[in-house]
PDB file of N, CA and C in Angstrom:
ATOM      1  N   UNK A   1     207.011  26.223 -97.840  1.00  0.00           N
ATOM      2  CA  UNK A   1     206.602  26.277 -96.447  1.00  0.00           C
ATOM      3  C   UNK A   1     205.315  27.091 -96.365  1.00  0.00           C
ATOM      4  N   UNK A   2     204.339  26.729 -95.669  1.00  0.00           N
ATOM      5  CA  UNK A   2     203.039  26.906 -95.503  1.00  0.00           C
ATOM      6  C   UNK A   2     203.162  27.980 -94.161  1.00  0.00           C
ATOM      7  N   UNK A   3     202.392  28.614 -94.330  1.00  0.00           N
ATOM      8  CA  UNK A   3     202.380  29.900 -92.854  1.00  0.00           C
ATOM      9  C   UNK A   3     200.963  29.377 -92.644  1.00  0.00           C
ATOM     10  N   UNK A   4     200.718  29.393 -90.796  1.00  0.00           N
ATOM     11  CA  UNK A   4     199.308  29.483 -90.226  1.00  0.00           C
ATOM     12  C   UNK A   4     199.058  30.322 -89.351  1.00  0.00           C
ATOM     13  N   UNK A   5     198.272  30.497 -89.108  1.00  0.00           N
ATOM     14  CA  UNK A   5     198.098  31.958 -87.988  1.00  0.00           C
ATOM     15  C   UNK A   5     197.356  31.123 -87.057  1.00  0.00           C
ATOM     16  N   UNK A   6     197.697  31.196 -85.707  1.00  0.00           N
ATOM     17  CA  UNK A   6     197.460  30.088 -84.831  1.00  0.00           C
ATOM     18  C   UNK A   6     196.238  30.762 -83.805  1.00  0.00           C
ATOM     19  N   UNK A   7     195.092  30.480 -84.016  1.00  0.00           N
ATOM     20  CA  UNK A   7     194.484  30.999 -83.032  1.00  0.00           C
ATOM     21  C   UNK A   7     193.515  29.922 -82.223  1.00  0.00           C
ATOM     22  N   UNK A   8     192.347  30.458 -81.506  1.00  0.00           N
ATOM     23  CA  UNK A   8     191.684  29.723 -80.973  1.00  0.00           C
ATOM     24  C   UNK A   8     191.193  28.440 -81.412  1.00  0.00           C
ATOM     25  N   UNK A   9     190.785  28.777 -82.604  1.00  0.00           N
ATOM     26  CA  UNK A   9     189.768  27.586 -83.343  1.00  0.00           C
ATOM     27  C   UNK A   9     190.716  27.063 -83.976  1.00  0.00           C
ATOM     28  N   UNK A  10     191.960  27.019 -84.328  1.00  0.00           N
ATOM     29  CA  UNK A  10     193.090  26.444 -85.311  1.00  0.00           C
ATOM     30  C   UNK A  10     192.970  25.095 -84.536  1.00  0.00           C
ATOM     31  N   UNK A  11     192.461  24.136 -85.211  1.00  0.00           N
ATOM     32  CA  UNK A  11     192.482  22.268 -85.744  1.00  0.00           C
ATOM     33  C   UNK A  11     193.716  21.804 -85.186  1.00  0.00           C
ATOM     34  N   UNK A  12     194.493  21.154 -83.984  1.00  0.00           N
ATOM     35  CA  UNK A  12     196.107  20.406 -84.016  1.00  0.00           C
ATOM     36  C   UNK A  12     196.029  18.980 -85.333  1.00  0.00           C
ATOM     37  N   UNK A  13     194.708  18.623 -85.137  1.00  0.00           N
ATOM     38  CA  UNK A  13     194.802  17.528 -85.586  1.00  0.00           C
ATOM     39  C   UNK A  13     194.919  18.112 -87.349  1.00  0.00           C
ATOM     40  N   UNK A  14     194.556  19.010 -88.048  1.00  0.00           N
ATOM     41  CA  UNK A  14     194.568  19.649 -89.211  1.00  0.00           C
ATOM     42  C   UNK A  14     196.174  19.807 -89.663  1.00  0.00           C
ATOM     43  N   UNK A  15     196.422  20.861 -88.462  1.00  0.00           N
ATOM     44  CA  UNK A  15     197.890  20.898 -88.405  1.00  0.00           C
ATOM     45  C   UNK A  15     198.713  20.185 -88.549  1.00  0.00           C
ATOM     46  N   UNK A  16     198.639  18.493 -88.120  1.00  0.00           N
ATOM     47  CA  UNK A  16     199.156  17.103 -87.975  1.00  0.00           C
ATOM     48  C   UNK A  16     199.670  16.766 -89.306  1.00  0.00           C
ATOM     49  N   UNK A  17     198.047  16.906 -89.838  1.00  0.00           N
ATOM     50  CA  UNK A  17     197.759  16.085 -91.028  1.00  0.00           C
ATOM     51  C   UNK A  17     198.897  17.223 -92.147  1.00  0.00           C
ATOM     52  N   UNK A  18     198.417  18.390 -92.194  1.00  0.00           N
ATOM     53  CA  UNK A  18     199.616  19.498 -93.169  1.00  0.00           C
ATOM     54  C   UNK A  18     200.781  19.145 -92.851  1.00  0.00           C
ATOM     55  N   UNK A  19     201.521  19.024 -92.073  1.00  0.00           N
ATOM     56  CA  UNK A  19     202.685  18.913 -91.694  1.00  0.00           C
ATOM     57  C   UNK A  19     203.282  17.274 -92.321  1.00  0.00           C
ATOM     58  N   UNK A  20     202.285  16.383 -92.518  1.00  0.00           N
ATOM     59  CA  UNK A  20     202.883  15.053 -92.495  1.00  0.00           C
ATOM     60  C   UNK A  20     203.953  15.106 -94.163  1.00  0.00           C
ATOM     61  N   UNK A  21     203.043  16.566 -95.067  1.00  0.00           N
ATOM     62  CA  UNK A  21     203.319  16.492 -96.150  1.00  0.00           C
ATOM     63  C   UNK A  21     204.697  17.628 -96.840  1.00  0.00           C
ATOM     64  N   UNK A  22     203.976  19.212 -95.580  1.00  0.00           N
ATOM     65  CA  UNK A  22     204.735  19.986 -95.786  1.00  0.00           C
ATOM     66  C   UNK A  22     205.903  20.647 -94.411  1.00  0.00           C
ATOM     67  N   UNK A  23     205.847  21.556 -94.259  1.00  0.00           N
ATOM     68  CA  UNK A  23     206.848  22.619 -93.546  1.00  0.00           C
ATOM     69  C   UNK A  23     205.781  23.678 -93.111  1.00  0.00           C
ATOM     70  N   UNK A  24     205.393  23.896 -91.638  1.00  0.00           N
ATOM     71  CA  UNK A  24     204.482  24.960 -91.388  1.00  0.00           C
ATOM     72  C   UNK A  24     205.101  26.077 -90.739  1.00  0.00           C
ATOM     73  N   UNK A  25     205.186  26.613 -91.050  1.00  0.00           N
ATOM     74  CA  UNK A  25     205.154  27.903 -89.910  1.00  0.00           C
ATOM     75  C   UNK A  25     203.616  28.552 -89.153  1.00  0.00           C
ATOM     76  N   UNK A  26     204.306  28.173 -87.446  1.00  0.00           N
ATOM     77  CA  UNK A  26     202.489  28.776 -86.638  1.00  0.00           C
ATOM     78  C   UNK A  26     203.228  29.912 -86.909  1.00  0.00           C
ATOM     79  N   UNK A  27     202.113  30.884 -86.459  1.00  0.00           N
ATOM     80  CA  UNK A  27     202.483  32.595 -86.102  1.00  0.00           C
ATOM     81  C   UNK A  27     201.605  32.648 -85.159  1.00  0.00           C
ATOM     82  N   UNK A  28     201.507  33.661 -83.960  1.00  0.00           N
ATOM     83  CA  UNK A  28     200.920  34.132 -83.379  1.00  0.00           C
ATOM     84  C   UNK A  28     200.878  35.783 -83.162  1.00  0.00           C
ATOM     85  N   UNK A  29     199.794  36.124 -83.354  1.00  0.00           N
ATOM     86  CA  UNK A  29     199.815  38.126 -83.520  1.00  0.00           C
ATOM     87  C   UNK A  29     200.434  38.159 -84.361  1.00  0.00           C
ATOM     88  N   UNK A  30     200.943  37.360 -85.567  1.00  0.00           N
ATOM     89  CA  UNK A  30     202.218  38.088 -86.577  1.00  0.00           C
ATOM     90  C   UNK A  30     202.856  37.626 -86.445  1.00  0.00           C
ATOM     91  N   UNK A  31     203.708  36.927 -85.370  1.00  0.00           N
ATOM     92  CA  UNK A  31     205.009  36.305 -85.038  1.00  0.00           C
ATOM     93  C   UNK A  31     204.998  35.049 -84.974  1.00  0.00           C
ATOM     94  N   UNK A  32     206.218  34.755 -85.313  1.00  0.00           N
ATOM     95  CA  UNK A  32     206.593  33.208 -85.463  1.00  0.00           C
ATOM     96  C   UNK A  32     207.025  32.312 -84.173  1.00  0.00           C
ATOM     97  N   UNK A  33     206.341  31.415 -83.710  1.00  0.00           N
ATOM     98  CA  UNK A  33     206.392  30.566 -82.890  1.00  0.00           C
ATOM     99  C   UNK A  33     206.336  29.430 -83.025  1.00  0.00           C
ATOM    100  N   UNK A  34     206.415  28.757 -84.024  1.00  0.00           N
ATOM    101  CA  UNK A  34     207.518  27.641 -84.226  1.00  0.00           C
ATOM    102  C   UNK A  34     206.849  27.259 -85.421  1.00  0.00           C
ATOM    103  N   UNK A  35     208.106  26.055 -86.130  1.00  0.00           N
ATOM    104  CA  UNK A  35     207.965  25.412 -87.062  1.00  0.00           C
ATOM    105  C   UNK A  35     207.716  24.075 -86.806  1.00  0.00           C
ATOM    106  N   UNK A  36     206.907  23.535 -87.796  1.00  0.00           N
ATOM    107  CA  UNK A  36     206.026  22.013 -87.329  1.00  0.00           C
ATOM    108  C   UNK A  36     207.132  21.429 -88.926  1.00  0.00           C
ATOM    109  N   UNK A  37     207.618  20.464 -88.850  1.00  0.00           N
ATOM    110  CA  UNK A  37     208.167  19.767 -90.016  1.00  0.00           C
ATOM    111  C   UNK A  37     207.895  18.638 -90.074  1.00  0.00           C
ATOM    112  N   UNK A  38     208.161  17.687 -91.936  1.00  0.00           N
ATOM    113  CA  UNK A  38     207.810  16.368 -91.754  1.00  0.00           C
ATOM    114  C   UNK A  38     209.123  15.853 -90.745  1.00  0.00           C
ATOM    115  N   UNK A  39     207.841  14.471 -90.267  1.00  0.00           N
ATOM    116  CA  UNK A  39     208.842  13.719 -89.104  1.00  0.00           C
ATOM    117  C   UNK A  39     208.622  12.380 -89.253  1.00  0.00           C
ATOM    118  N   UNK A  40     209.214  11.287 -89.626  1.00  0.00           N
ATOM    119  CA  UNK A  40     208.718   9.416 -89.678  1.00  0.00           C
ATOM    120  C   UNK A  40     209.558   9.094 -88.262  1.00  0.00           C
ATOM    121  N   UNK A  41     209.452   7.836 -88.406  1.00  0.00           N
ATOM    122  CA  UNK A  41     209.983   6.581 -87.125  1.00  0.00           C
ATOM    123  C   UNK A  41     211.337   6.767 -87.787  1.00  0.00           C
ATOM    124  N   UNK A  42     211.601   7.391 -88.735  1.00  0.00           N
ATOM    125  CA  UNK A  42     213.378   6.671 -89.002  1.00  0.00           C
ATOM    126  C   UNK A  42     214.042   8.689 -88.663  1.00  0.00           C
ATOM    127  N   UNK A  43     213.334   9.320 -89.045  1.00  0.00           N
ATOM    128  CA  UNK A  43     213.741  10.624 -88.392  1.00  0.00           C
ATOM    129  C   UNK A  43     213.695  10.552 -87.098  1.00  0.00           C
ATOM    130  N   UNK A  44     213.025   9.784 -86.703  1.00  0.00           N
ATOM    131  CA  UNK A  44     213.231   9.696 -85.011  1.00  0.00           C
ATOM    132  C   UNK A  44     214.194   8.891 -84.590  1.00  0.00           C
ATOM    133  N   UNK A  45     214.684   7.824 -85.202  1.00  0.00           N
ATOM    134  CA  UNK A  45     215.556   7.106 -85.100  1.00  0.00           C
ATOM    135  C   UNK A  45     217.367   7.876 -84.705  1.00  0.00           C
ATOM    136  N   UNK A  46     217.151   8.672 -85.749  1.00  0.00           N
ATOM    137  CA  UNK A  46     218.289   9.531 -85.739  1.00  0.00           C
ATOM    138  C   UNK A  46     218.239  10.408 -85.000  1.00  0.00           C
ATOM    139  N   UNK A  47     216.934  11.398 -84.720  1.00  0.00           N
ATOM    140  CA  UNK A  47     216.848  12.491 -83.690  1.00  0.00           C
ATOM    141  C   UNK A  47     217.631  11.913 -82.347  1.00  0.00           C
ATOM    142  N   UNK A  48     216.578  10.250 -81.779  1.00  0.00           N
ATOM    143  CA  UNK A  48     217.423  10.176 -80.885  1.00  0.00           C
ATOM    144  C   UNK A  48     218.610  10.107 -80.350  1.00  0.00           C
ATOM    145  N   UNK A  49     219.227   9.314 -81.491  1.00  0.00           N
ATOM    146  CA  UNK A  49     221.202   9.233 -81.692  1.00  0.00           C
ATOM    147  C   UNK A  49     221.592  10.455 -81.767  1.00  0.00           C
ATOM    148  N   UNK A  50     220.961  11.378 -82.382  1.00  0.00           N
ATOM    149  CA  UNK A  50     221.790  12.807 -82.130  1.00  0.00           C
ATOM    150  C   UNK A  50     221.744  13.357 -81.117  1.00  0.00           C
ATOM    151  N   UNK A  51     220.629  13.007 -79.982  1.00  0.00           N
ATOM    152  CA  UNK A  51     220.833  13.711 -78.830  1.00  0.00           C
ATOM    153  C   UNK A  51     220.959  13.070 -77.780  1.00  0.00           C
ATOM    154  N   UNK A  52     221.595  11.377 -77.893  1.00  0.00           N
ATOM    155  CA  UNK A  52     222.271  11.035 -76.941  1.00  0.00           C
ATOM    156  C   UNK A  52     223.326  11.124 -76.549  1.00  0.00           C
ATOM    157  N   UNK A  53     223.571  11.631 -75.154  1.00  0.00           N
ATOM    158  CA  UNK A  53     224.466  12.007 -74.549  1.00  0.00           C
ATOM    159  C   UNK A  53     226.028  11.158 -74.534  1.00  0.00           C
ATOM    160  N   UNK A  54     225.479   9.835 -74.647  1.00  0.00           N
ATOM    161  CA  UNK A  54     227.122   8.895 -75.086  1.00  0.00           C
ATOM    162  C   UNK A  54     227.456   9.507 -76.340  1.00  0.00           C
ATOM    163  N   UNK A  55     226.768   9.132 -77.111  1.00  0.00           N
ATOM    164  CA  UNK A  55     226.909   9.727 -78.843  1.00  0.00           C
ATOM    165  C   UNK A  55     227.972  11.066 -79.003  1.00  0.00           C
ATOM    166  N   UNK A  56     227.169  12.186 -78.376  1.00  0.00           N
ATOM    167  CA  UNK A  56     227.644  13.476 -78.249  1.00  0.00           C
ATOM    168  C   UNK A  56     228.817  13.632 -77.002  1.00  0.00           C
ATOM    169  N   UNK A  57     228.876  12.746 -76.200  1.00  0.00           N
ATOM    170  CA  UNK A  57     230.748  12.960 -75.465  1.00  0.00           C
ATOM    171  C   UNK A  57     231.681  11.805 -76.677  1.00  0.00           C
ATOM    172  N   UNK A  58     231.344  11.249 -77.265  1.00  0.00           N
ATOM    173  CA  UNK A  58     231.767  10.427 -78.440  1.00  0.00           C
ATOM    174  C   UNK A  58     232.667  11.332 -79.861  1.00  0.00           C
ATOM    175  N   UNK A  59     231.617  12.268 -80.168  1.00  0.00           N
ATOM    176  CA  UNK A  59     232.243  13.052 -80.851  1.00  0.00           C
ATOM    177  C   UNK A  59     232.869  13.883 -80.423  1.00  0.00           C
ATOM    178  N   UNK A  60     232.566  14.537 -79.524  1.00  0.00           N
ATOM    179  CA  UNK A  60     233.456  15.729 -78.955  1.00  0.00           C
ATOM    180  C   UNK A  60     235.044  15.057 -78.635  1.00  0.00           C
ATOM    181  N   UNK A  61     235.143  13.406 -77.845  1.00  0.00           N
ATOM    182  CA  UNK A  61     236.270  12.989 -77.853  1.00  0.00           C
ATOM    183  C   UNK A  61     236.869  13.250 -78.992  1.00  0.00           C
ATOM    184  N   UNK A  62     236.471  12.557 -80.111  1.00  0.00           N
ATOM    185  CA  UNK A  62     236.977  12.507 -81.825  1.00  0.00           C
ATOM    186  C   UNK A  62     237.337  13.737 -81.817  1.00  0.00           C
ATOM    187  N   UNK A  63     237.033  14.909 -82.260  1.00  0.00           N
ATOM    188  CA  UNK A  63     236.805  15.910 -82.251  1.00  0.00           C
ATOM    189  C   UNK A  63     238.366  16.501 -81.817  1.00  0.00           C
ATOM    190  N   UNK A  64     238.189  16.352 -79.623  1.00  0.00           N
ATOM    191  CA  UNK A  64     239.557  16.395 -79.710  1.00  0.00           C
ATOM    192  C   UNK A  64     240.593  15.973 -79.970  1.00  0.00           C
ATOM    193  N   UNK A  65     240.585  15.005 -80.281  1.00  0.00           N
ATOM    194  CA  UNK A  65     241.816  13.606 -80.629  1.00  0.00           C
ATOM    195  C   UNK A  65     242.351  14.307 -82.356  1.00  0.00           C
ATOM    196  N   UNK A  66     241.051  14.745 -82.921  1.00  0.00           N
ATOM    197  CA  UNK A  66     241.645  15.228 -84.398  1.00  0.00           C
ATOM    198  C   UNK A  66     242.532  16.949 -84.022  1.00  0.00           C
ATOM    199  N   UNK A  67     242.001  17.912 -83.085  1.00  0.00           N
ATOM    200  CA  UNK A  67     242.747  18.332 -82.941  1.00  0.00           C
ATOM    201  C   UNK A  67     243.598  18.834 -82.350  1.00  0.00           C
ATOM    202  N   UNK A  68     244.142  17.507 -81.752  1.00  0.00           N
ATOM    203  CA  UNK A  68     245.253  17.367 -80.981  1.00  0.00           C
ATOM    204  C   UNK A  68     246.350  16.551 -81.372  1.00  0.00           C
ATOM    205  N   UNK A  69     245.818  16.516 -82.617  1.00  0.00           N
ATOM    206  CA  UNK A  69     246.604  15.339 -84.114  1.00  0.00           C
ATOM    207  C   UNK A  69     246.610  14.423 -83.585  1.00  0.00           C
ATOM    208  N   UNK A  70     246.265  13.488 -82.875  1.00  0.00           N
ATOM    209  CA  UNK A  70     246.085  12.052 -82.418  1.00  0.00           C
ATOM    210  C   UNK A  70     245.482  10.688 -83.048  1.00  0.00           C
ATOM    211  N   UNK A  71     244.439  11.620 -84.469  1.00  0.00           N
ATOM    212  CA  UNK A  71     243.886  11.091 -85.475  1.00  0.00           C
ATOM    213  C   UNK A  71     244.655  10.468 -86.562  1.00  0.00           C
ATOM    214  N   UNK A  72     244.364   9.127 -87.002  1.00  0.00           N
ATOM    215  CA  UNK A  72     245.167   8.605 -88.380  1.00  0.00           C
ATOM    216  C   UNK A  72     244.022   9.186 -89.422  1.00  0.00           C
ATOM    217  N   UNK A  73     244.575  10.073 -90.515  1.00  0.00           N
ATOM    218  CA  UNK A  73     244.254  10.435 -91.549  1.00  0.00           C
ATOM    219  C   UNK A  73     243.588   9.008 -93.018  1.00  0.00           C
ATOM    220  N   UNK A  74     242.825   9.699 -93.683  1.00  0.00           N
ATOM    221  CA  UNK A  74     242.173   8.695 -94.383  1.00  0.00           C
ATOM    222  C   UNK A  74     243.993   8.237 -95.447  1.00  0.00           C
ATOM    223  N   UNK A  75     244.723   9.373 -95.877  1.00  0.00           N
ATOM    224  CA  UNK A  75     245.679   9.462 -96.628  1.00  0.00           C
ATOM    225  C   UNK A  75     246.680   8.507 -95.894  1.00  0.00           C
ATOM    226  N   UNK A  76     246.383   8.026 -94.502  1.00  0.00           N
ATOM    227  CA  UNK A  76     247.333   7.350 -93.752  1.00  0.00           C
ATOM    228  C   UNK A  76     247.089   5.763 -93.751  1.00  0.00           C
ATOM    229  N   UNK A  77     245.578   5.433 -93.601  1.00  0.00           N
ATOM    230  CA  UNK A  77     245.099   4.490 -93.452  1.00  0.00           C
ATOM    231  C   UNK A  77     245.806   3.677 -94.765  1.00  0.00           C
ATOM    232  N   UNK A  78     245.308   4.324 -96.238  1.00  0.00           N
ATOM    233  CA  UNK A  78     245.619   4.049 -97.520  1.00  0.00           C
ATOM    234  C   UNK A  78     247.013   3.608 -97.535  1.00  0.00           C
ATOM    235  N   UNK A  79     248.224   3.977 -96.927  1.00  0.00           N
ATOM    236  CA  UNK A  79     249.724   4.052 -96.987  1.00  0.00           C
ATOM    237  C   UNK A  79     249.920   2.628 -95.783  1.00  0.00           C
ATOM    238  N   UNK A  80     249.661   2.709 -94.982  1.00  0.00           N
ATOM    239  CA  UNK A  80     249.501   1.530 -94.216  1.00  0.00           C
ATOM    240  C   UNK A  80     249.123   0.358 -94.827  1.00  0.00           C
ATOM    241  N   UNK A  81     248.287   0.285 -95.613  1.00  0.00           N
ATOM    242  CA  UNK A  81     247.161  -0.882 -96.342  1.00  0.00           C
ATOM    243  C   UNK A  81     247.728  -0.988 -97.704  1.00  0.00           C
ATOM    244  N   UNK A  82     248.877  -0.256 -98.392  1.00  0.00           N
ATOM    245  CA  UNK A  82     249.554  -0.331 -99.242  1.00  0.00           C
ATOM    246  C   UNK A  82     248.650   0.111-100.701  1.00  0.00           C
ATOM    247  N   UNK A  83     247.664   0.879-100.304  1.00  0.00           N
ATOM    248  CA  UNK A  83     246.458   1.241-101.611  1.00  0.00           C
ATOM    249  C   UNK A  83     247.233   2.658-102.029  1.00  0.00           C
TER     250      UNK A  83
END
């Protein structure tokens, strides 16, 4: 991970281009104000599924259903299916 010290004259488009390859850390005065990471169309693909809201009341259902034992176990599926 690459550190930059973010000031006036600091390039976004420079920044763009570092990032496509590595992991940046800006700083400002010393301090860290955020991290720039690599990102494609298929990381976005997933970003969005992870933060859609059906998706995420989706799992949380699962979630409770497993513990509220309501879940068939993988060890169950197998016994059912005679494997």
């Amino acid at each position: 991970m690459k550190t930059i010290a973010l000031t006036e004259k600091t390039a976004l488009d420079e920044i763009m281009r570092q990032a496509e390859k590595e992991e940046l850390l800006l700083t400002r005065d010393g301090h860290a104000v955020a991290l720039v990471t690599p990102f494609d169309d298929e990381d976005l693909e997933w970003y969005a599924r992870e933060h859609d809201p059906e998706f995420l009341t989706s799992i949380a259902k699962a979630r409770q259903q497993v513990a509220d034992g309501k879940a068939t176990t993988h060890a169950d599926v197998k016994i059912r299916l005679g494997l």
